[in-house]
Protein backbone atom coordinates (compact mmCIF):
# COMPACT_ATOMS: atom_id res chain seq x y z
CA UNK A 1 0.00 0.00 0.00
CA UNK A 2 1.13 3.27 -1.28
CA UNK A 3 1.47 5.54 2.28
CA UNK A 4 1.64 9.13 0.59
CA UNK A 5 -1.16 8.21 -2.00
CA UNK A 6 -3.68 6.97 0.81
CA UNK A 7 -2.50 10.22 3.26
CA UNK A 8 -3.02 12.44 0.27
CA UNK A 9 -6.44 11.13 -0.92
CA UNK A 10 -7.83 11.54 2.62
CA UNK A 11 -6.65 14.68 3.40
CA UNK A 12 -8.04 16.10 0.44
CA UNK A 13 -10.92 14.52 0.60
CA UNK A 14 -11.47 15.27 4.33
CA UNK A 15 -10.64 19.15 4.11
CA UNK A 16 -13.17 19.66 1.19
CA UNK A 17 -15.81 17.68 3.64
CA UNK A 18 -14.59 19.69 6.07
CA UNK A 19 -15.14 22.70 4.74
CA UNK A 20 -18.84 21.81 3.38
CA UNK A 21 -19.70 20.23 7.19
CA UNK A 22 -19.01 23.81 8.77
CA UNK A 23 -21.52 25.40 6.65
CA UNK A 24 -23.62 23.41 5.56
CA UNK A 25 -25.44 19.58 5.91
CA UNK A 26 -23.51 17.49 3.39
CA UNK A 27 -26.66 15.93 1.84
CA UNK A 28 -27.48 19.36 -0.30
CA UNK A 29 -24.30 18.22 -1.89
CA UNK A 30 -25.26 14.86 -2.77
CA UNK A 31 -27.05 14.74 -6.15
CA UNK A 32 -27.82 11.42 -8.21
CA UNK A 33 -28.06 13.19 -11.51
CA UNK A 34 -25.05 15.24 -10.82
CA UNK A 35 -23.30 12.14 -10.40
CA UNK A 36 -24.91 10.12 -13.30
CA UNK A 37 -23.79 13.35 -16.02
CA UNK A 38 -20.25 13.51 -14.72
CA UNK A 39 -19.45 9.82 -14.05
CA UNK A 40 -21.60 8.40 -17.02
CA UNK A 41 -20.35 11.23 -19.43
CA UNK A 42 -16.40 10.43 -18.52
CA UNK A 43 -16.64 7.21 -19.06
CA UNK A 44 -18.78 7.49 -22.13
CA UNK A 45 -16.86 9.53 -23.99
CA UNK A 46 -13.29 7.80 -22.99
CA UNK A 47 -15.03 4.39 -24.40
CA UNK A 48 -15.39 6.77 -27.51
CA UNK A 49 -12.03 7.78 -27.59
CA UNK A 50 -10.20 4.56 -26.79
CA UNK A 51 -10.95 0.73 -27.00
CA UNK A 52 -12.97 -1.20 -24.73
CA UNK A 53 -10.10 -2.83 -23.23
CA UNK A 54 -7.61 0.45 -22.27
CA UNK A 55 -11.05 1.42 -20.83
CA UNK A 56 -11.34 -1.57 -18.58
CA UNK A 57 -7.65 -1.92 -17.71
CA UNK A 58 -7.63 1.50 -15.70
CA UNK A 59 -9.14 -0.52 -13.10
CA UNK A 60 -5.23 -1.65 -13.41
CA UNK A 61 -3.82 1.24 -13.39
CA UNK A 62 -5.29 2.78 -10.49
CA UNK A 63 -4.34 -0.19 -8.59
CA UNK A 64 -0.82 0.59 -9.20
CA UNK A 65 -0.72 3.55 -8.08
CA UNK A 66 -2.64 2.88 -4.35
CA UNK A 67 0.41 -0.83 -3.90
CA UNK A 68 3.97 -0.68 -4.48
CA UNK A 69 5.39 -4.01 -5.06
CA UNK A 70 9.02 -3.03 -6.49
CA UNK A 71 11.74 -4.60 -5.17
CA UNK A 72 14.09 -2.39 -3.34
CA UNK A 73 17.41 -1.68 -5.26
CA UNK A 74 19.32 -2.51 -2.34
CA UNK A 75 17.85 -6.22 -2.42
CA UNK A 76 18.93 -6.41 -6.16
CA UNK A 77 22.15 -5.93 -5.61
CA UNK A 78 22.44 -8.26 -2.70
CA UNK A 79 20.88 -10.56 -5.69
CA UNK A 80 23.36 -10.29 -8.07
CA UNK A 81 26.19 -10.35 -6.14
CA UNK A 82 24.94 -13.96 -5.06
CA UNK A 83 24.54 -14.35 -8.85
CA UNK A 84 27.99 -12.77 -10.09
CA UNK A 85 29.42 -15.35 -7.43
CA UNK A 86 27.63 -18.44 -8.40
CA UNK A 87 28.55 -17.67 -12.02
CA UNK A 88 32.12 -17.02 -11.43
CA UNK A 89 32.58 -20.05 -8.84
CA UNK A 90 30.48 -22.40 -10.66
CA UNK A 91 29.97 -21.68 -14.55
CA UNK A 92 26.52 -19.55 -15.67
CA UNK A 93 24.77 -23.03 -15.64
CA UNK A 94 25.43 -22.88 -11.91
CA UNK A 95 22.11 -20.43 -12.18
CA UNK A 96 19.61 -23.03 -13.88
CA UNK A 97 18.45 -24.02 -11.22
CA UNK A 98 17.51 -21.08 -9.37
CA UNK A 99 15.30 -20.16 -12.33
CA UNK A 100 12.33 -21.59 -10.96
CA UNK A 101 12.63 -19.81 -7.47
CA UNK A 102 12.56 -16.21 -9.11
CA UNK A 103 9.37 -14.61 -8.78
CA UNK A 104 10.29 -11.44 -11.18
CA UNK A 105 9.53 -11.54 -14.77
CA UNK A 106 11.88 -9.99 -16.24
CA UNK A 107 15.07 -10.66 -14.59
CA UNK A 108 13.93 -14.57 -14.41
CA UNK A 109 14.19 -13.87 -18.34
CA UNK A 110 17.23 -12.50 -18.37
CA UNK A 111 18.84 -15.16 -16.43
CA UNK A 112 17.42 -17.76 -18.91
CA UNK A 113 18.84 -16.12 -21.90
CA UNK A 114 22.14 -15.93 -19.79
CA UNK A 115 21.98 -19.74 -19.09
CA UNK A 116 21.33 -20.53 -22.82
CA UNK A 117 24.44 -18.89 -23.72
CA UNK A 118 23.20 -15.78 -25.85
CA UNK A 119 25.75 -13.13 -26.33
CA UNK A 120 25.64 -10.08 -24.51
CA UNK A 121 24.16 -7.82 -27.01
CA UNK A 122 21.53 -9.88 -28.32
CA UNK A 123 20.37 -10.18 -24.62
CA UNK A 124 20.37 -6.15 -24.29
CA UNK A 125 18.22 -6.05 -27.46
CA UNK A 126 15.37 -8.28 -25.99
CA UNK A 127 15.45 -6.60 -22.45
CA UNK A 128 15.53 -3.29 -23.95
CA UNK A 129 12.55 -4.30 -25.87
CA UNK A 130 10.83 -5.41 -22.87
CA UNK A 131 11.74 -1.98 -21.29
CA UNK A 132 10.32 -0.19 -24.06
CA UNK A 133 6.86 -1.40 -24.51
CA UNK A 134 6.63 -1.50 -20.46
CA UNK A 135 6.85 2.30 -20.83
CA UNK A 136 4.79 2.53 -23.48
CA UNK A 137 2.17 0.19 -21.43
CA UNK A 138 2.37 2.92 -18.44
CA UNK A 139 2.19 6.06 -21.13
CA UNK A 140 -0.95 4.35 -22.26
CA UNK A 141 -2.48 4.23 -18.82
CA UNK A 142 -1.19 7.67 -17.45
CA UNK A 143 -2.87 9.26 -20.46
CA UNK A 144 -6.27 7.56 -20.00
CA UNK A 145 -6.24 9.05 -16.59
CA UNK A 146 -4.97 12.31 -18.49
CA UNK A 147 -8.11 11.73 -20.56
CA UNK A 148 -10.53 11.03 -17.61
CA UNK A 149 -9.23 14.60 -15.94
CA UNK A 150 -10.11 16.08 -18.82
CA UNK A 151 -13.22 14.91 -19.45
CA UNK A 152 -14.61 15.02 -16.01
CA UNK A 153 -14.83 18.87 -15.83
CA UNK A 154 -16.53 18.94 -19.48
CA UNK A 155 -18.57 16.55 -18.53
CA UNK A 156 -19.50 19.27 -15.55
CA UNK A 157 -19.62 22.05 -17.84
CA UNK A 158 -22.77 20.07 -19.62
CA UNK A 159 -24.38 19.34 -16.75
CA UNK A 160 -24.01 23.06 -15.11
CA UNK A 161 -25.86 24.31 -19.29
CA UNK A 162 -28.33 21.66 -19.14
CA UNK A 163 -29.57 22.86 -14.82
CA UNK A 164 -29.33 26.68 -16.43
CA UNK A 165 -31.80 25.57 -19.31
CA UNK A 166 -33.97 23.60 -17.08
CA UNK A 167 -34.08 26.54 -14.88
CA UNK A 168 -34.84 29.17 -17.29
CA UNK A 169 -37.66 27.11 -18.38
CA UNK A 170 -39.31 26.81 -15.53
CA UNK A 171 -38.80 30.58 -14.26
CA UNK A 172 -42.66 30.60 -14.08
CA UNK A 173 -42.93 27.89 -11.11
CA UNK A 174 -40.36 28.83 -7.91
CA UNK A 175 -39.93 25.68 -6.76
CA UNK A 176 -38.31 24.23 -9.58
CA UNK A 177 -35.48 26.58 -9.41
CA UNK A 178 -33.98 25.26 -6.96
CA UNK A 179 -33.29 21.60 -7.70
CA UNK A 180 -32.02 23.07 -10.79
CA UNK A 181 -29.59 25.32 -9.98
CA UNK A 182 -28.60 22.10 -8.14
CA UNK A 183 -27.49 20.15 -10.66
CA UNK A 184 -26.07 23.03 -12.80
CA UNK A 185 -23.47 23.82 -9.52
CA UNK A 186 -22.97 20.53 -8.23
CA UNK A 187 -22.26 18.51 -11.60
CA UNK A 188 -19.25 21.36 -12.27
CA UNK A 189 -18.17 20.45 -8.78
CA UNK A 190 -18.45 16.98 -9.46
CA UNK A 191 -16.18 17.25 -11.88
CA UNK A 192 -13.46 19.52 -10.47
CA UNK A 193 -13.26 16.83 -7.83
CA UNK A 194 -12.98 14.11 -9.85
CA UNK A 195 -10.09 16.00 -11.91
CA UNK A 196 -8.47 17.61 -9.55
CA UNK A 197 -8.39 14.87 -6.27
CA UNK A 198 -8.39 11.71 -8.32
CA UNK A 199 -7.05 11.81 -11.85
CA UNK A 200 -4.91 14.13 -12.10
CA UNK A 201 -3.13 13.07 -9.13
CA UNK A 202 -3.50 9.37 -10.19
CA UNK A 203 -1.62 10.56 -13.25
CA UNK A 204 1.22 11.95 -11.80
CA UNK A 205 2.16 8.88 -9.03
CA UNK A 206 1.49 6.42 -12.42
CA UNK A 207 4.34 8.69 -13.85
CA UNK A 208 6.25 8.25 -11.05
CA UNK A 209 6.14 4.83 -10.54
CA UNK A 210 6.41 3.68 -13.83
CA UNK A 211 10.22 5.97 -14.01
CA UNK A 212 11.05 4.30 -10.47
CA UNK A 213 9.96 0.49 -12.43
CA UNK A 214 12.40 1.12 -15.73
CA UNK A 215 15.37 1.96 -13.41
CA UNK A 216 15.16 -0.88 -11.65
CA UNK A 217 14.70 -2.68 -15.18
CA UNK A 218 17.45 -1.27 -16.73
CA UNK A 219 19.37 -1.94 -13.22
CA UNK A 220 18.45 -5.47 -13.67
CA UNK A 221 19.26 -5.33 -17.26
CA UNK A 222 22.78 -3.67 -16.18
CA UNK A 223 23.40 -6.94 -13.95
CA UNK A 224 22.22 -9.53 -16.41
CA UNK A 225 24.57 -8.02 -19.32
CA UNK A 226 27.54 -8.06 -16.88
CA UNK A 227 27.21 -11.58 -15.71
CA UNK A 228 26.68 -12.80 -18.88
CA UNK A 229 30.36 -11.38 -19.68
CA UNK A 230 31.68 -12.64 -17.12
CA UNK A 231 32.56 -9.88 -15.12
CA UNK A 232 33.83 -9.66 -11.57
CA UNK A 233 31.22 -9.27 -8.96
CA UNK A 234 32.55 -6.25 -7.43
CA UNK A 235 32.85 -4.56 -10.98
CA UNK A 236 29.12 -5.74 -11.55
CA UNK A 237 28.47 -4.28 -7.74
CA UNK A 238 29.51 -0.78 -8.76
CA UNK A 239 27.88 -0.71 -11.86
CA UNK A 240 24.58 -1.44 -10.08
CA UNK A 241 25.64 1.12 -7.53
CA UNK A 242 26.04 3.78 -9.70
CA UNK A 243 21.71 3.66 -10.89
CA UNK A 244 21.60 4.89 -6.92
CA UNK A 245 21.92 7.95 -5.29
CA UNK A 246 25.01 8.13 -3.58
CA UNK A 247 23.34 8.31 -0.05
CA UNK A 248 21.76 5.10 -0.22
CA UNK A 249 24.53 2.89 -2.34
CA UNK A 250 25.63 -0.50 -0.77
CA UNK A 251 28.94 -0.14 0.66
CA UNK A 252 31.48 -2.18 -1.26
């Protein structure tokens, strides 16, 4: 569980219900139709602008951004020096067998190509290649959250012309006013929310995380490459090192 994303959700969430509790009940703020012209309308109009399945998969996305599962830098090092080791003590088939305990992807690939006796730079190809379209995975999903935020105020913008017309319609009858004037406010506050507390935000930590995923990647990568020329583990050690910043580099 991401710490700062559930802080910051709640905080901003809580001040804005804050601020509506001290003047006001919150269920004048509470509006089904509101809800149905924002929500609906975003996700209408994203299924219009991208397929089905991008559409479904930012279920995905936002996931990623509330859990961390990355593996600390510090623990891949401490990984491939047990690799670089093996390797150098025992031959690169030494590291078959600890194939099947790897739980990563990626660097599970990496060793396998290793093991099979690819050279070097046809091993940097294929891992790059993975690197690449993982980016462009995460570029998809941060811009249908880009999308989303800004849709969501449009989508208010609608709902604030079609309260106005309702309104104006019914100048004649007083009571009507009011529930219209409603929606026009509420559905433009709707969608500032949604823009402003949840997409936009969601955006930015999916930008995040996905930069803090490829440098462990092409950390990995760095490792794999190295062992697979035979390098000396405390060469391959301050390569990986050197992805870090130098406050929090393993001491070699």
């Amino acid at each position: 569980m991401d710490l700062a994303t559930i802080i910051g959700t709640v905080l901003s969430f809580g001040l804005v219900l804050s601020a509506i509790l001290v003047g006001s009940p919150l269920g004048i703020f509470i509006s089904i139709p509101s809800a149905l012209i924002v929500i609906g309308g975003t996700i209408g109009a994203s299924l219009v602008n991208y397929p089905l399945g991008h559409v479904i998969g930012v279920v995905g996305v936002i996931k990623k951004t509330l859990f961390s599962s990355l593996e600390s830098p510090s623990d891949i090092i401490e990984k491939f020096m047990d690799f670089a080791n093996r390797a150098r003590r025992e031959g690169i088939l030494s590291l078959e067998p600890l194939l099947k305990s790897i739980e990563d992807d990626f660097l599970r690939k990496g060793l396998q190509l290793t093991v099979d006796g690819l050279e070097p730079q046809v091993i940097q190809e294929i891992l790059e290649t993975e690197i690449q379209y993982l980016e462009n995975r995460h570029e998809t999903g941060a811009e249908i959250l880009k999308v989303f935020a800004d849709f969501a105020p449009a989508m208010g913008m609608i709902g604030t012309v079609i309260g106005l017309v309702q309104m104006l319609q019914t100048m004649s009858d007083p009571s009507t006013i009011g529930p219209a004037m409603a929606v026009a406010l509420l559905t433009t506050l709707y969608g500032a929310i949604l823009a402003n507390l949840v997409f936009t935000p969601m955006c930015g930590k999916l930008k995040t995380r996905s930069k803090e995923e490829v440098l462990l990647r092409e950390m990995v990568m760095e490792g794999i490459i190295s062992i697979s020329k035979g390098e000396n583990p405390k060469i391959i050690e301050e390569k990986l090192n050197s992805f870090l910043p130098p406050k929090i580099r393993k001491e070699t």
